[in-house]
Protein backbone atom coordinates (compact mmCIF):
# COMPACT_ATOMS: atom_id res chain seq x y z
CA UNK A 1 26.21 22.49 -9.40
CA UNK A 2 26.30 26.25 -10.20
CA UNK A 3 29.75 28.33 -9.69
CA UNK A 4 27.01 31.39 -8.70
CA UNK A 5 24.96 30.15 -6.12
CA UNK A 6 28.83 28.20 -4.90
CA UNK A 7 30.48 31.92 -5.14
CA UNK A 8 27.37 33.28 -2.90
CA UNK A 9 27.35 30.51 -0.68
CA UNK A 10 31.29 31.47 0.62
CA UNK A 11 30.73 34.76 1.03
CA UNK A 12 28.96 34.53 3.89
CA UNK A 13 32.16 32.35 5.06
CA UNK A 14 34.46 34.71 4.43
CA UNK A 15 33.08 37.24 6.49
CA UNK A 16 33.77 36.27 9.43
CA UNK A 17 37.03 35.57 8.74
CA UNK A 18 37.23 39.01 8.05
CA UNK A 19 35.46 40.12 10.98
CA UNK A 20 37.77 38.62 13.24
CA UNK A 21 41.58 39.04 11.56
CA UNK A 22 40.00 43.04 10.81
CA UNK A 23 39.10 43.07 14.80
CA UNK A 24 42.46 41.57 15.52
CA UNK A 25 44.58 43.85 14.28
CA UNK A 26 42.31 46.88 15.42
CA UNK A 27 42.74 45.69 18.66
CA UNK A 28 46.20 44.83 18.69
CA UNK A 29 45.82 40.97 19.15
CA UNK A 30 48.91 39.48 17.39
CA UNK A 31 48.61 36.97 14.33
CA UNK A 32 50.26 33.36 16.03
CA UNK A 33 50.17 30.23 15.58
CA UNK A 34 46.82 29.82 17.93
CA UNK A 35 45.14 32.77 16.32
CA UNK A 36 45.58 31.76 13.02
CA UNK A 37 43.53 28.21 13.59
CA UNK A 38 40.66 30.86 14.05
CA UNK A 39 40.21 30.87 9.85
CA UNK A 40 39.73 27.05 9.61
CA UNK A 41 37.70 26.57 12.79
CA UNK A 42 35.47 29.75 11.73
CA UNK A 43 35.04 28.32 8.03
CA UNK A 44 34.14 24.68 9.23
CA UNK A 45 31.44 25.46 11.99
CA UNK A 46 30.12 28.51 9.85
CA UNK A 47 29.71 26.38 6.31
CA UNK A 48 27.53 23.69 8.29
CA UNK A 49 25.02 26.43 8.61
CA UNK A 50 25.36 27.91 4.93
CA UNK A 51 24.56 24.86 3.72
CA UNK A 52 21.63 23.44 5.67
CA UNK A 53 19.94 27.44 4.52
CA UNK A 54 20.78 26.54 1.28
CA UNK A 55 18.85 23.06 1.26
CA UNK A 56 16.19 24.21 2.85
CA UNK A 57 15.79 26.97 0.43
CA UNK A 58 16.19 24.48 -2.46
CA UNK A 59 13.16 22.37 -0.95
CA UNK A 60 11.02 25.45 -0.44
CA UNK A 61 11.34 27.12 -3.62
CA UNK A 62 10.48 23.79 -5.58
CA UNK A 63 7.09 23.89 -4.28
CA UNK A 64 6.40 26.64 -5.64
CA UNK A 65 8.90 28.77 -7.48
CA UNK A 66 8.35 31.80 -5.62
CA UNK A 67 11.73 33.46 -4.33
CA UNK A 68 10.19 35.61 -1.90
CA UNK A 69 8.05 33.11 -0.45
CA UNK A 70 11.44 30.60 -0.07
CA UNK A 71 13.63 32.95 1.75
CA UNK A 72 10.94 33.82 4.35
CA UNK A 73 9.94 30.13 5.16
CA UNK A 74 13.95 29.10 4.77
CA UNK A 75 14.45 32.44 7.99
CA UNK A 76 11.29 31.20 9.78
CA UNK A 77 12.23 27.24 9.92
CA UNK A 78 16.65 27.74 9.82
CA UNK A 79 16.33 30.90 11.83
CA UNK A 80 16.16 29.78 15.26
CA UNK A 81 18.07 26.23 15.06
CA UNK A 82 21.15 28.86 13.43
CA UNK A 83 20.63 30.99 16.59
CA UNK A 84 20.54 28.05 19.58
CA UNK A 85 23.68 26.37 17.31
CA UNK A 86 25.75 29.79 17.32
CA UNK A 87 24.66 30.11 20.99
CA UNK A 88 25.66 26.67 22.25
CA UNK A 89 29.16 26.51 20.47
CA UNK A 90 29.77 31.02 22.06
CA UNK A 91 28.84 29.51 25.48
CA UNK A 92 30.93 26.50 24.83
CA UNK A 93 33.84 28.45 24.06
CA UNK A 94 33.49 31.18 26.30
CA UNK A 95 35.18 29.33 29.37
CA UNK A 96 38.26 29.82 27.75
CA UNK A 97 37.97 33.29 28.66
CA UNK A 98 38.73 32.31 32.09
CA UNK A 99 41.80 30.78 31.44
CA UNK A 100 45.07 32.21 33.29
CA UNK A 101 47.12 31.40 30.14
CA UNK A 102 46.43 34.77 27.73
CA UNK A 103 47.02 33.14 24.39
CA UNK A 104 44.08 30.27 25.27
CA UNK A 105 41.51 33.29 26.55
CA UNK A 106 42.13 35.57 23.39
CA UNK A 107 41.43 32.33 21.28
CA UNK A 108 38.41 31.86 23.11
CA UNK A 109 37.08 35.86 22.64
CA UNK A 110 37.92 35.63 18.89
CA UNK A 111 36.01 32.56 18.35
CA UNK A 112 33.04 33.78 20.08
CA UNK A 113 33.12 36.98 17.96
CA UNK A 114 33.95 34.55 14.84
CA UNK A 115 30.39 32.67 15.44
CA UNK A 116 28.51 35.73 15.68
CA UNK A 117 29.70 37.28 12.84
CA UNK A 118 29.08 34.10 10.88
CA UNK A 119 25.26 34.26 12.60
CA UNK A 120 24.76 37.50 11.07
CA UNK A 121 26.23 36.54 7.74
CA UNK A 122 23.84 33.91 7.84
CA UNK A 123 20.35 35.77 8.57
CA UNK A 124 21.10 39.24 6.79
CA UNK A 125 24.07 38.65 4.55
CA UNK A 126 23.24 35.53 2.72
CA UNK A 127 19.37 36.09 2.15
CA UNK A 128 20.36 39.61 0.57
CA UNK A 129 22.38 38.05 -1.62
CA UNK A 130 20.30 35.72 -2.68
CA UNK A 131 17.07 37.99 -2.70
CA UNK A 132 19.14 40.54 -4.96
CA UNK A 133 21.12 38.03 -7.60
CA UNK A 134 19.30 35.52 -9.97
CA UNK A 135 19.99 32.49 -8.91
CA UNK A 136 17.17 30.42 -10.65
CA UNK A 137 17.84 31.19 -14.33
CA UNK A 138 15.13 30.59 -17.06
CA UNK A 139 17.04 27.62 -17.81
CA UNK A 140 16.74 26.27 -14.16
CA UNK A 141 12.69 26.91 -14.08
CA UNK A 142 12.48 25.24 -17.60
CA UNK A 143 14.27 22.24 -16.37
CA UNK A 144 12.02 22.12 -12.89
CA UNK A 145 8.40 22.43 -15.05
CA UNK A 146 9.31 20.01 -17.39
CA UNK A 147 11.47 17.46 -15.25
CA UNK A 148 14.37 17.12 -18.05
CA UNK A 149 16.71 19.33 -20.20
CA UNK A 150 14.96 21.32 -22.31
CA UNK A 151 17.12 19.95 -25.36
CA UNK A 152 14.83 16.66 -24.78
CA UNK A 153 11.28 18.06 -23.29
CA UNK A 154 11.07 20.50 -26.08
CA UNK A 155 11.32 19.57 -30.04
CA UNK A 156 12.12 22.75 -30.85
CA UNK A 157 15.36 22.35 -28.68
CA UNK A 158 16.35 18.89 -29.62
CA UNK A 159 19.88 18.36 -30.43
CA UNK A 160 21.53 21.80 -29.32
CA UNK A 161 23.86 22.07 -27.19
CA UNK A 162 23.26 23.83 -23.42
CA UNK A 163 24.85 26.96 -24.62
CA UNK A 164 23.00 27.37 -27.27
CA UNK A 165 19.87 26.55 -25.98
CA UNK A 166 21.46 29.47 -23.49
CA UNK A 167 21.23 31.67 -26.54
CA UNK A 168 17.63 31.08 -27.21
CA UNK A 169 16.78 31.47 -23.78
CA UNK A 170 18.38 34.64 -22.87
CA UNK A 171 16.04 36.86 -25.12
CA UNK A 172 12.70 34.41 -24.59
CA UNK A 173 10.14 35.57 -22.16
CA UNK A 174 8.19 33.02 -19.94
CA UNK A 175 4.34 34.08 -19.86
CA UNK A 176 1.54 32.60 -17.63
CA UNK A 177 -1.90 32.05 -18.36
CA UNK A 178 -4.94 30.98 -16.20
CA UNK A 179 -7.08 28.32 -17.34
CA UNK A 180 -9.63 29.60 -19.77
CA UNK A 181 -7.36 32.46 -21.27
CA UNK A 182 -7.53 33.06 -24.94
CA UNK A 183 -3.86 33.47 -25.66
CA UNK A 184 -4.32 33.33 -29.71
CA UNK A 185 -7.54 34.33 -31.47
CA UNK A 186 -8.48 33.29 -34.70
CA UNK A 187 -7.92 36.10 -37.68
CA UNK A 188 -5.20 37.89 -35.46
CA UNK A 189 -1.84 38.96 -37.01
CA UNK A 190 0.94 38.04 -34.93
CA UNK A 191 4.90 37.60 -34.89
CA UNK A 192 5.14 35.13 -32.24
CA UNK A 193 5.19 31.46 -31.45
CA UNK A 194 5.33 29.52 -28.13
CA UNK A 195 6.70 26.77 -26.23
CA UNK A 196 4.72 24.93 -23.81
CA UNK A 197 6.27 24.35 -20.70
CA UNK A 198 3.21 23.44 -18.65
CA UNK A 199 -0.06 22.72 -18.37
CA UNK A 200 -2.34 22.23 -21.71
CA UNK A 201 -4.12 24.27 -24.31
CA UNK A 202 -7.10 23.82 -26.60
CA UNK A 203 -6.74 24.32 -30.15
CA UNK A 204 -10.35 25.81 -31.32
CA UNK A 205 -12.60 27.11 -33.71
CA UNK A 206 -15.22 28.88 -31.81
CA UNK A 207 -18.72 30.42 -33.55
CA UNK A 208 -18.78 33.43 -31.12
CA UNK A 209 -16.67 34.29 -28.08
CA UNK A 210 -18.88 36.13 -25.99
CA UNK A 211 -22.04 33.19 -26.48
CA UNK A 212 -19.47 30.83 -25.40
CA UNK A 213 -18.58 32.75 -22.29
CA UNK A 214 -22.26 32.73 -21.58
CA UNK A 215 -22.76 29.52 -21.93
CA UNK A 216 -24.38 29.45 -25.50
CA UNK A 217 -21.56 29.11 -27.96
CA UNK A 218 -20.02 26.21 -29.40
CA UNK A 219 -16.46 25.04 -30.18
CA UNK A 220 -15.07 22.93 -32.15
CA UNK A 221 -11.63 20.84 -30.73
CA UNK A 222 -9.11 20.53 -33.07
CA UNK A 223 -6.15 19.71 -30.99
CA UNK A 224 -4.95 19.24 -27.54
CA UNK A 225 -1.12 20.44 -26.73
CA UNK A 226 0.79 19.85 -23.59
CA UNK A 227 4.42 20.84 -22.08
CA UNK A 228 6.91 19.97 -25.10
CA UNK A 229 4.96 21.32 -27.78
CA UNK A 230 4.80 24.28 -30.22
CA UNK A 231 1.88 26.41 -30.95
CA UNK A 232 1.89 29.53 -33.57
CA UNK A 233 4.88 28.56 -36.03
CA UNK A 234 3.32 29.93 -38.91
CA UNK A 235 2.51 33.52 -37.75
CA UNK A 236 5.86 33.91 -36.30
CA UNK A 237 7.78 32.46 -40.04
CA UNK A 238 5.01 34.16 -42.15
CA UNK A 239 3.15 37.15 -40.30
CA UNK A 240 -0.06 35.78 -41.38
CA UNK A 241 -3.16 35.78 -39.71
CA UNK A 242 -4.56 32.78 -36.88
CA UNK A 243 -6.00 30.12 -38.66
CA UNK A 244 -7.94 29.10 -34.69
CA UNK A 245 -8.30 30.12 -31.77
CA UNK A 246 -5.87 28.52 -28.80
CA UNK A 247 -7.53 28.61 -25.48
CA UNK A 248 -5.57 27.46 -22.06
CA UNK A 249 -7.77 24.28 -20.60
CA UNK A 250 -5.16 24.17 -17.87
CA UNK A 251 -3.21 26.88 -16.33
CA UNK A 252 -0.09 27.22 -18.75
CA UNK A 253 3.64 28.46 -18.30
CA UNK A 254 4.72 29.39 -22.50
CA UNK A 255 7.67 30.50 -23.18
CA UNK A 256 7.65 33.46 -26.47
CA UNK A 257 9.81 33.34 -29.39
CA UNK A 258 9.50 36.42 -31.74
CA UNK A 259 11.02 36.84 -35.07
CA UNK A 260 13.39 39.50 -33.58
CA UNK A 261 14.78 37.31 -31.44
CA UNK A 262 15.63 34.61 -33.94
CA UNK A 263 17.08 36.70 -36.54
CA UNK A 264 19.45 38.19 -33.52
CA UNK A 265 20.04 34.46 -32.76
CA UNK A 266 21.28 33.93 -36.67
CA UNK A 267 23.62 37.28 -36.59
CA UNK A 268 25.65 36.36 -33.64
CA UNK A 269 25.31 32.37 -33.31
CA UNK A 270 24.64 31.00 -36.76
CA UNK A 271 25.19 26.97 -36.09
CA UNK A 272 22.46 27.38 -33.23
CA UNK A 273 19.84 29.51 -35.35
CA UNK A 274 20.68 26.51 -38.02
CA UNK A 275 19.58 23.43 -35.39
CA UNK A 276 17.01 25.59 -34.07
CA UNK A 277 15.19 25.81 -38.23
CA UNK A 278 16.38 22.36 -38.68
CA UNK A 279 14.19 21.72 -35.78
CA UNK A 280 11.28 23.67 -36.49
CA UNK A 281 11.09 22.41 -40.07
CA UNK A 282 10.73 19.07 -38.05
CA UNK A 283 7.96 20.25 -36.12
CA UNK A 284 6.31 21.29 -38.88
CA UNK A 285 6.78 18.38 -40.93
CA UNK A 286 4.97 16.54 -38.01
CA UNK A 287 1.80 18.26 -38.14
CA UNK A 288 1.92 18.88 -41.93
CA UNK A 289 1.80 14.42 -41.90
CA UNK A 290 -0.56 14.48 -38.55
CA UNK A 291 -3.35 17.18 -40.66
CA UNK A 292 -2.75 14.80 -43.75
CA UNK A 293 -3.75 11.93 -41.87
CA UNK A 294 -6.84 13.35 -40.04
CA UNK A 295 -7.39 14.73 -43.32
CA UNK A 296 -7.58 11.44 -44.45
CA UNK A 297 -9.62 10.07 -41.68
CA UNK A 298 -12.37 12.18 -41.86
CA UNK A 299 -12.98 11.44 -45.62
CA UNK A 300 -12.65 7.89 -45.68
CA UNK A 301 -14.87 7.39 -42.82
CA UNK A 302 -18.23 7.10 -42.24
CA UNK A 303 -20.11 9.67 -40.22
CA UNK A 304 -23.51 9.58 -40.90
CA UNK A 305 -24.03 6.95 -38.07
CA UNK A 306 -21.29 7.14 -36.21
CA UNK A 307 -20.35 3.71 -37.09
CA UNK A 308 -16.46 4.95 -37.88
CA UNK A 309 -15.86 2.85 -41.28
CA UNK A 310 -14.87 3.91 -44.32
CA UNK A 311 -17.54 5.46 -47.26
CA UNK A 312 -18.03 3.80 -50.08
CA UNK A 313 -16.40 5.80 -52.42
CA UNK A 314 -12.92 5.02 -50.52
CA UNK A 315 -14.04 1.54 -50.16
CA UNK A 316 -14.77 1.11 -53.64
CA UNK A 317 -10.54 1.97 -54.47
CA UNK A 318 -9.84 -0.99 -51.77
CA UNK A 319 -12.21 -3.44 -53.45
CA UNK A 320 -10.86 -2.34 -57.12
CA UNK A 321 -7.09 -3.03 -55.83
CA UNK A 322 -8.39 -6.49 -54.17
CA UNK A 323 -10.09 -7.13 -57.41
CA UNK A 324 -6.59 -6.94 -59.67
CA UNK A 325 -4.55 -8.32 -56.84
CA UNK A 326 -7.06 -11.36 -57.29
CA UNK A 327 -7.09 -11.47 -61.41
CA UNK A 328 -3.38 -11.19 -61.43
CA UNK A 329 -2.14 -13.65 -58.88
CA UNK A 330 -5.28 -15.66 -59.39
CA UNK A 331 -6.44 -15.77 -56.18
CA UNK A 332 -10.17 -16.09 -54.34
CA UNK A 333 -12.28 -13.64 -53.30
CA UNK A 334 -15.49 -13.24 -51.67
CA UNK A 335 -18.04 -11.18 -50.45
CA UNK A 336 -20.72 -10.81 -47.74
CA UNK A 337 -23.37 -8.19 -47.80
CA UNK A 338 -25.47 -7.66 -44.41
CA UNK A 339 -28.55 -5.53 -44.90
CA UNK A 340 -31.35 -4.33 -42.11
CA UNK A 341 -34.59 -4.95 -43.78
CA UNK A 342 -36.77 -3.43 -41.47
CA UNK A 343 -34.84 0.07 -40.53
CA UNK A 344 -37.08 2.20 -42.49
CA UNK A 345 -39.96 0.70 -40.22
CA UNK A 346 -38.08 1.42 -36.81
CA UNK A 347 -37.09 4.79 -38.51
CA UNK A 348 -41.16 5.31 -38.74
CA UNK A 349 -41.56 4.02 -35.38
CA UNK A 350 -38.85 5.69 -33.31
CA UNK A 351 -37.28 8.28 -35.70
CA UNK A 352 -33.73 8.87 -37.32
CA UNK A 353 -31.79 8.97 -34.02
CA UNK A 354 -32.82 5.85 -33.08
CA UNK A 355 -32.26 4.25 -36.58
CA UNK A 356 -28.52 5.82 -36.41
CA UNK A 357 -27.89 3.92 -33.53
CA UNK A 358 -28.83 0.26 -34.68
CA UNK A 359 -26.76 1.25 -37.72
CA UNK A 360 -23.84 2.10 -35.26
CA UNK A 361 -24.69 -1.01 -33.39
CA UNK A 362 -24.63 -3.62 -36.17
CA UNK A 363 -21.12 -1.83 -37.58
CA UNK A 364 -19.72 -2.25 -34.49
CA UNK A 365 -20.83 -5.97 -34.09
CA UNK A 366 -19.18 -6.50 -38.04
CA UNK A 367 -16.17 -5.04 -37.11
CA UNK A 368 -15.54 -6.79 -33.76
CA UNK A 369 -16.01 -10.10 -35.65
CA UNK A 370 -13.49 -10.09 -38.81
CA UNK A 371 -10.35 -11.16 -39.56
CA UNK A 372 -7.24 -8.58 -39.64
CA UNK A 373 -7.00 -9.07 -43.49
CA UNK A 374 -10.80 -8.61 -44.17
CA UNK A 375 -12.37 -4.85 -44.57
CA UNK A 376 -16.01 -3.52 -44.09
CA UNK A 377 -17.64 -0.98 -45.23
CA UNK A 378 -21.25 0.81 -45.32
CA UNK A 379 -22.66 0.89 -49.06
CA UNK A 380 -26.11 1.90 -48.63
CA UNK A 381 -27.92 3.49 -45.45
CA UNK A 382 -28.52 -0.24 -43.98
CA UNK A 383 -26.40 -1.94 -46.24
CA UNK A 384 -22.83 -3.47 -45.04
CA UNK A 385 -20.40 -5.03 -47.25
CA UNK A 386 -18.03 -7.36 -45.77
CA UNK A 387 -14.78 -8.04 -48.23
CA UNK A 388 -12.72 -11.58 -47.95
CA UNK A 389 -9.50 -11.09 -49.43
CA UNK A 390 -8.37 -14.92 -50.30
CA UNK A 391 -11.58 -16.53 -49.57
CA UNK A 392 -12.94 -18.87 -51.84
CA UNK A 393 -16.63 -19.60 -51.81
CA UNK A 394 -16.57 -22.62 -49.51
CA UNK A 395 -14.80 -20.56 -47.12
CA UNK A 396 -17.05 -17.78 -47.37
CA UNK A 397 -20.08 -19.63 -46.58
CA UNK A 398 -18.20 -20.39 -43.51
CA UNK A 399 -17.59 -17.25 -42.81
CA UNK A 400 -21.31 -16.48 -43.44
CA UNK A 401 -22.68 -18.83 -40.96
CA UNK A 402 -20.41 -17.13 -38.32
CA UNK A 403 -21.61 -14.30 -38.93
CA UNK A 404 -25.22 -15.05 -38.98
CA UNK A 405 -24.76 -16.86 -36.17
CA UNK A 406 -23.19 -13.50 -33.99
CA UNK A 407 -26.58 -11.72 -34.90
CA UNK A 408 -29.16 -14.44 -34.16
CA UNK A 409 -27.84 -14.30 -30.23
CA UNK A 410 -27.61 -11.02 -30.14
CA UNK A 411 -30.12 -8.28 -28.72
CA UNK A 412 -30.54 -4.57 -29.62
CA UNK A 413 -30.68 -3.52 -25.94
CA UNK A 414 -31.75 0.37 -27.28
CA UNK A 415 -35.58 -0.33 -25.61
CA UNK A 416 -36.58 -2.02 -22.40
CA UNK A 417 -38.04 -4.52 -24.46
CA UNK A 418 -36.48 -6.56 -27.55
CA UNK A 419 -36.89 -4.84 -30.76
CA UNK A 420 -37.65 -7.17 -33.43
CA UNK A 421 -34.65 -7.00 -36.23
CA UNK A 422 -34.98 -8.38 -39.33
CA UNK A 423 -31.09 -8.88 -41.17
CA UNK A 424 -30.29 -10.20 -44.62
CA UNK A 425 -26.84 -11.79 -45.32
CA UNK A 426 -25.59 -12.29 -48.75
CA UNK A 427 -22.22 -13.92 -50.14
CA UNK A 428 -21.06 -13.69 -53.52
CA UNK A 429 -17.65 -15.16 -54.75
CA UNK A 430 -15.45 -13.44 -57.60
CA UNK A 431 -15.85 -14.66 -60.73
CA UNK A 432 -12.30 -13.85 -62.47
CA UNK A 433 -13.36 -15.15 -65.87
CA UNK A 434 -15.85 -12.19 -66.22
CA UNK A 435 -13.78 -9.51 -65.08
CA UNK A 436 -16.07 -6.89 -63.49
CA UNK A 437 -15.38 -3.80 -62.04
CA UNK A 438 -15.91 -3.30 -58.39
CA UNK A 439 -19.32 -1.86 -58.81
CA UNK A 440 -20.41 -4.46 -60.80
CA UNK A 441 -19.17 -6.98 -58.03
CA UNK A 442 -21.16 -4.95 -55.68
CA UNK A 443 -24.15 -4.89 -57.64
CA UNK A 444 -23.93 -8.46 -57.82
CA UNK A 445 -23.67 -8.66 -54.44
CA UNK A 446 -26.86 -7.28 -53.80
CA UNK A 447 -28.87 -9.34 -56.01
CA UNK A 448 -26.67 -12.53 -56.37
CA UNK A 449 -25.95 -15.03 -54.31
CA UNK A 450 -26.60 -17.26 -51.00
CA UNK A 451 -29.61 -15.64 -49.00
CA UNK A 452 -30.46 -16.70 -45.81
CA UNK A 453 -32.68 -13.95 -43.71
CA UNK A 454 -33.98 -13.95 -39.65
């Protein structure tokens, strides 16, 4: 499927052809009807060869991608089987050269001469060519690493067409890194970005590079990229300095894109350089929305005990909203509070860590028992707060008992031995008639309502 590596592949073809019609006429043998089958016979025994080298070449250099390192295993394994083939079909042929009928005898010599020029076009002709001309192009090795187009395993390339991808290509420069290469370091100033074609990379904020070599440091993951994505945009549009460090966890293949080369791109192909900033505004549209929600994330929830719900203060918006959804479509709402009576005690006992991870425990066991609709969050150190959306209070004691009844069979396996926990659980239903804010409710909740401890 290339017209270059086709074009090389009948060279080798012709020159035999030319070997023998060149020796003909040198020698005086006269161009007849029997001579003349010498082209096609020549062509159809010597392309059987051509194209099992070519194969085998194909299979070699996809382990590896090393052109060298294909053409010498292609010689060592289609070497000899091209030798014993050329020598079977010469020894074949050569009994014509006994024949008493001249025309049958000179066929005979000419073939002979035919296979043996086509064996030497085949072991020094054809790997020159191919060790001298490119016949993997950047395109080919981006397809190979990441097993499709590059139009649909890279973002940045979605939507163009081959020939303009072409265009981006032919001034790019693939670059390798080992695992544990800083390729981008935090505070730099730098004109480039990068495609990742393969392996992955570590998007970091480190506290000291050398410590961390040594085993001391720390680092702090932001990201993880793979083969597809896009990693320095913003230097490359802006010139501005690093905002982290990118570190290769994998061994990498990147491909570079410099300013230079995409204001070059917008002089000479200007639909392509459009698609290609249509494309990156894309990109960076994606992670402007993926750092807005992890933005998000990491102030709504709650980190102090690794319990992953949301703080209060973002809880307290979602309880106001439930509150005026309830006043002004008159529905029910209700409210359970679970609190840990003894945790200060176990704190005394055990210290904070240990304290942080019944906390953790007895979020988990909240969340893994509550309805889709329902949210819960932590309003005090050893306080939960359970919200019922369109639960009246009959309902909600329901729902209390359930609870209740998760945490009397359970055990806090954090010791050999049971520790004794002492929970509180609370309901309170919303009283529309006195409209109170959701820190009044909360208040309430606290103080007012169904008790029940164990």
């Amino acid at each position: 499927m290339s017209y270059k590596v086709g074009i090389i592949g009948m060279l080798p073809n012709c020159f035999p052809i030319i070997v023998s019609f060149g020796l003909m006429g040198w020698i005086g043998i006269p161009l007849s009807m029997v001579t003349s089958l010498v082209a096609s016979i020549a062509v159809g025994l010597a392309v059987d060869d051509t194209i099992h080298y070519l194969v085998r070449y194909n299979r070699e250099f996809k382990k590896d991608l090393n052109k060298e390192k294909a053409l010498r295993k292609t010689i060592r394994h289609m070497g000899k089987p091209i030798i014993l083939t050329t020598l079977t079909i010469s020894l074949g042929f050569s009994a014509l050269l006994f024949s008493n009928f001249k025309p049958t005898a000179t066929f005979g010599l000419v073939i002979i001469i035919t296979m043996f020029s086509a064996l030497i076009a085949d072991l020094i002709l054809l790997p020159s060519l191919m060790l001298h001309v490119e016949l993997v192009t950047l395109w080919d090795l981006l397809k190979l690493r990441l097993g499709k187009d590059p139009q649909r395993g890279i973002p940045l390339f979605k939507r163009l067409s081959k020939t303009q991808v072409y265009y981006i290509l032919m001034a790019g420069a693939l670059q390798t890194y080992d695992r544990g290469k800083v390729i981008m370091k935090k505070g730099e100033v730098s004109h480039s970005m990068y495609a990742i074609i393969s392996g992955k990379l570590e998007v970091v904020d480190m506290t000291d590079e050398g410590a961390l070599k040594a085993g001391t440091g720390t680092k702090k993951v932001f990201s993880i990229l793979q083969a597809g994505d896009v990693v320095g945009e913003m230097g490359m549009i802006r010139s501005c300095k690093r905002s982290a460090t990118v570190i290769a966890s994998e061994p990498a293949e990147m491909l570079m894109i410099n300013e230079k080369m995409i204001r070059r791109l917008q002089w000479l192909y200007p639909p392509a350089a459009h698609r290609f900033f249509f494309n990156l505004m894309t990109v960076l549209c994606d992670r402007l929305e993926n750092l807005t929600t992890c933005f998000l994330e990491e102030t709504a929830t709650d980190k102090i005990a690794v319990t992953g719900l949301k703080r209060l203060d973002f809880s307290m918006e979602m309880l106001e909203k439930e509150i005026l959804r309830s006043e002004r479509y008159d529905l029910p709402l209700s409210m359970i509070v679970v609190s840990m009576d003894n945790l200060m005690e176990i704190v005394g006992k055990n210290g904070y860590k240990i304290g942080n991870m019944f906390i953790a425990e007895i979020g988990n066991l909240l969340r893994n028992h509550i309805r889709e609709e329902d949210f819960l969050c932590r309003v005090d150190r050893d306080c939960f707060c359970l919200v019922l959306p369109g639960t009246t209070e009959e309902q909600g004691t329901e729902s209390l008992e359930r609870v209740r009844a998760v945490f009397s069979t359970h055990l806090f396996s954090m010791f050999p031995k049971p520790v004794d926990v002492r929970m509180s659980f609370r309901l309170l239903a919303y009283d529309k008639e006195l409209k109170k804010s959701a820190a009044a409710f909360l208040r309430d909740a606290h103080r007012v309502g169904k008790s029940d401890d164990m």
